[in-house]
C-alpha atoms as a PDB file:
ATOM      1  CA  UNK A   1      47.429  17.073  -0.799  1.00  0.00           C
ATOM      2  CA  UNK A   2      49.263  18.667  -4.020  1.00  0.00           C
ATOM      3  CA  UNK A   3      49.728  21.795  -4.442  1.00  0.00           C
ATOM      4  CA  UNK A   4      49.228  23.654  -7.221  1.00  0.00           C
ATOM      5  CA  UNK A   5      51.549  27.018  -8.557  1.00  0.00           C
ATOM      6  CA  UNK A   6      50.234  30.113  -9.540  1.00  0.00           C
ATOM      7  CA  UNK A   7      51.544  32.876 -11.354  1.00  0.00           C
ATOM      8  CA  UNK A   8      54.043  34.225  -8.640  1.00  0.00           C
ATOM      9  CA  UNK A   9      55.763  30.892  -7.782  1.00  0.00           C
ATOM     10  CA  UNK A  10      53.662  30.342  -4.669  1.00  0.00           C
ATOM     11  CA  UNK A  11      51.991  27.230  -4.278  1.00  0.00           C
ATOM     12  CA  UNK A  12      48.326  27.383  -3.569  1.00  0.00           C
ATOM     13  CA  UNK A  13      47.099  25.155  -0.830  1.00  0.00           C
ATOM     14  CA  UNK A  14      43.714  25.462  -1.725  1.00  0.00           C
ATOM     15  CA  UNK A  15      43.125  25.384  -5.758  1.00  0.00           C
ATOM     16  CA  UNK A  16      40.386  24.453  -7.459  1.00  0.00           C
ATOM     17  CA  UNK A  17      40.423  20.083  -7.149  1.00  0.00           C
ATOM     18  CA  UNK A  18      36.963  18.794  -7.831  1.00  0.00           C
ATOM     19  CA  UNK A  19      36.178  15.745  -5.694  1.00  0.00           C
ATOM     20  CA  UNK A  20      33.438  13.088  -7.064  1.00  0.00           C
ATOM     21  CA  UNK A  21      30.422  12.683  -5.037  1.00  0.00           C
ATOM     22  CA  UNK A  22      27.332  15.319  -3.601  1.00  0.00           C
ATOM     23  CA  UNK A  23      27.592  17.857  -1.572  1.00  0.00           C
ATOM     24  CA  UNK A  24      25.337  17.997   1.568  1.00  0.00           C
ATOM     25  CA  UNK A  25      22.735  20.306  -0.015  1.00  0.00           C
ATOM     26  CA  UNK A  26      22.601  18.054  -2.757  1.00  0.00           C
ATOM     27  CA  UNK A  27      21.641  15.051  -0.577  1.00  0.00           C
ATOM     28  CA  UNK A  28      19.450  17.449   1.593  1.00  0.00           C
ATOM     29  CA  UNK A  29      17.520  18.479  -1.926  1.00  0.00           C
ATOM     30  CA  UNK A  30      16.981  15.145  -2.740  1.00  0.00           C
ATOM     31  CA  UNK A  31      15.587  13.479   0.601  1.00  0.00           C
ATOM     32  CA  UNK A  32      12.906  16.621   0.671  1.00  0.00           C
ATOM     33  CA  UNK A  33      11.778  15.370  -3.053  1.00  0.00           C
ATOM     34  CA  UNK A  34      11.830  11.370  -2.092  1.00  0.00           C
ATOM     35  CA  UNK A  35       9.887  12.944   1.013  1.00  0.00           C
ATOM     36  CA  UNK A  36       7.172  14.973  -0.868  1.00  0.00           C
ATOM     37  CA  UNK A  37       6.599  11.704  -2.862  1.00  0.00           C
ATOM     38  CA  UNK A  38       6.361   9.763  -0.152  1.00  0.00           C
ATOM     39  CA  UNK A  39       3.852  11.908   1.220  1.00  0.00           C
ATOM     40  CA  UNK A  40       1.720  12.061  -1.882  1.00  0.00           C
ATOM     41  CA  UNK A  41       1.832   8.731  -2.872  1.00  0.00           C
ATOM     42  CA  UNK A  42       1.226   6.630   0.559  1.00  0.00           C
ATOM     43  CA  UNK A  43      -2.041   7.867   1.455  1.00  0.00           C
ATOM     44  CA  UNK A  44      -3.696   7.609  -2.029  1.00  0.00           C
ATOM     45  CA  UNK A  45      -1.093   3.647  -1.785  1.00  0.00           C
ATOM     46  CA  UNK A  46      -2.791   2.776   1.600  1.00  0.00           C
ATOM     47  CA  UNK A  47      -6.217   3.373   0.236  1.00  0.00           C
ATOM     48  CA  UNK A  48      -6.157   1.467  -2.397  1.00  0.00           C
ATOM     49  CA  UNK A  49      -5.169  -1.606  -0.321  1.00  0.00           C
ATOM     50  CA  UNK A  50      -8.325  -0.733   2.594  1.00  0.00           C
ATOM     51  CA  UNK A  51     -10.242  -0.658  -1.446  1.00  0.00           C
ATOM     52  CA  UNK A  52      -9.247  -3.801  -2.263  1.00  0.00           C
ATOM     53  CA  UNK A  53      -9.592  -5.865   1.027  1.00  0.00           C
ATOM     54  CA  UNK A  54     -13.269  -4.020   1.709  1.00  0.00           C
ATOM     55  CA  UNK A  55     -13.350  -5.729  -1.908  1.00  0.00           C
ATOM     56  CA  UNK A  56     -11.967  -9.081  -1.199  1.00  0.00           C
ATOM     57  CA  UNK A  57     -14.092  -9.442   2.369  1.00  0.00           C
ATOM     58  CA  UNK A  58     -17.539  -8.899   0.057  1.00  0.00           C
ATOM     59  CA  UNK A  59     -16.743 -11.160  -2.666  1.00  0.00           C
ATOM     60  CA  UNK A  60     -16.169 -14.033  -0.068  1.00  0.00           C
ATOM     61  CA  UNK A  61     -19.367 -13.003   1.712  1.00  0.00           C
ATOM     62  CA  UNK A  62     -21.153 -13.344  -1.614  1.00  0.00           C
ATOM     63  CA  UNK A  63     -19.696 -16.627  -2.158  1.00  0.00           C
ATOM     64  CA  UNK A  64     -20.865 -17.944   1.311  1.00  0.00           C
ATOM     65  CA  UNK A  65     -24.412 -16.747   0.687  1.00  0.00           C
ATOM     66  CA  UNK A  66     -24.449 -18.635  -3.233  1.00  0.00           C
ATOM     67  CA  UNK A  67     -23.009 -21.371  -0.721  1.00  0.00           C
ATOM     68  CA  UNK A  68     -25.601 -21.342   1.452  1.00  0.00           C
ATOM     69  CA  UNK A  69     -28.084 -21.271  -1.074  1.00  0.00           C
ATOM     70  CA  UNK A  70     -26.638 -24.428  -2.867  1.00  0.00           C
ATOM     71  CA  UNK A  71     -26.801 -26.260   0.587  1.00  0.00           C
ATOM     72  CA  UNK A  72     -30.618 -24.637   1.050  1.00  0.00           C
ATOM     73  CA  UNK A  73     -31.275 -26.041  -2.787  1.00  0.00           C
ATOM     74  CA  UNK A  74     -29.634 -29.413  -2.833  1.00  0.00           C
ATOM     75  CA  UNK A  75     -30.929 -30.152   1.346  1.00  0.00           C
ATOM     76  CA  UNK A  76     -34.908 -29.482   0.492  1.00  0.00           C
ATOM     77  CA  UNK A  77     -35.390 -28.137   4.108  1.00  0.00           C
ATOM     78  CA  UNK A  78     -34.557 -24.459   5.137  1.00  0.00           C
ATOM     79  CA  UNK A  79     -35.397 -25.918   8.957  1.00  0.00           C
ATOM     80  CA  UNK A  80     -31.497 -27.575   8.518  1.00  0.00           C
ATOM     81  CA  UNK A  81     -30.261 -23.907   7.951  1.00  0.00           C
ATOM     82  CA  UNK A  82     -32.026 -22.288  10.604  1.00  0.00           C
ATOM     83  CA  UNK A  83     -30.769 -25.275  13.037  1.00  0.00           C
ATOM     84  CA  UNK A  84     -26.986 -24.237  12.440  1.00  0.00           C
ATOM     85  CA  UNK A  85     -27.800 -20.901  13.780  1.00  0.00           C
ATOM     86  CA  UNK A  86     -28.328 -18.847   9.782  1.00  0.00           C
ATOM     87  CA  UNK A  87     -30.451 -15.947   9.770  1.00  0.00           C
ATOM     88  CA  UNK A  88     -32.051 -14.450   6.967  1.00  0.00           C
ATOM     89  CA  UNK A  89     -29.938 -11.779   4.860  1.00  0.00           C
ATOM     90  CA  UNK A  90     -31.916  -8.499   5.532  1.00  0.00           C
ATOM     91  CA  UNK A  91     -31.601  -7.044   2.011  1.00  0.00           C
ATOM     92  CA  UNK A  92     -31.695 -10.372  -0.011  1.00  0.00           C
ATOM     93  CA  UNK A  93     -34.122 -12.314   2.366  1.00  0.00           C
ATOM     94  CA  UNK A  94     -31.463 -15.565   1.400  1.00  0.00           C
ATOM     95  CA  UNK A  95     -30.037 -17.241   4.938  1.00  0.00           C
ATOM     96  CA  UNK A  96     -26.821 -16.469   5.594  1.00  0.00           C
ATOM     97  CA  UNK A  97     -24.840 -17.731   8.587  1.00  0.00           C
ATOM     98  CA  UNK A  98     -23.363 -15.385  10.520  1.00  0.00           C
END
């Protein structure tokens, strides 16, 4: 450690020497605002995902029922559906398989 001399010819141990890097409170400050964001932002994050795959899961079930109905269409018989254990959609009336 230097030391530094002040007016009377004593050294002081302790002078004014500015270190790089944060001080605690600094670090402390800035983990509460990374927290607050963290906070805010992963509810409204993790929502938007449950969105997306409630999203996902009806466009495939869509796809199996235009599916099904190609099958029903190009077959000629509904009785083939209803053998392979499809029941009828209760809000289209389409057969669906479950």
């Amino acid at each position: 450690m230097e030391m530094q001399k002040t007016g009377y010819g004593r050294r002081a141990p302790f002078a004014c020497q500015r270190r790089g890097g944060f001080t605690l409170l600094e670090l402390l400050v800035v983990l509460v605002i990374i927290g607050l964001l963290a906070g805010y932002v992963g509810p409204k994050y993790f929502s938007q995902i449950g969105k997306s795959e409630v999203n996902g899961a009806q466009a495939q079930l869509d796809a199996l029922g235009k599916a099904l109905d190609q099958f029903r269409l190009a077959v000629g018989n509904a009785t083939v559906i209803k053998r392979i254990g499809a029941t009828s959609h209760p809000m289209r009336g389409r057969h669906h398989a479950l």
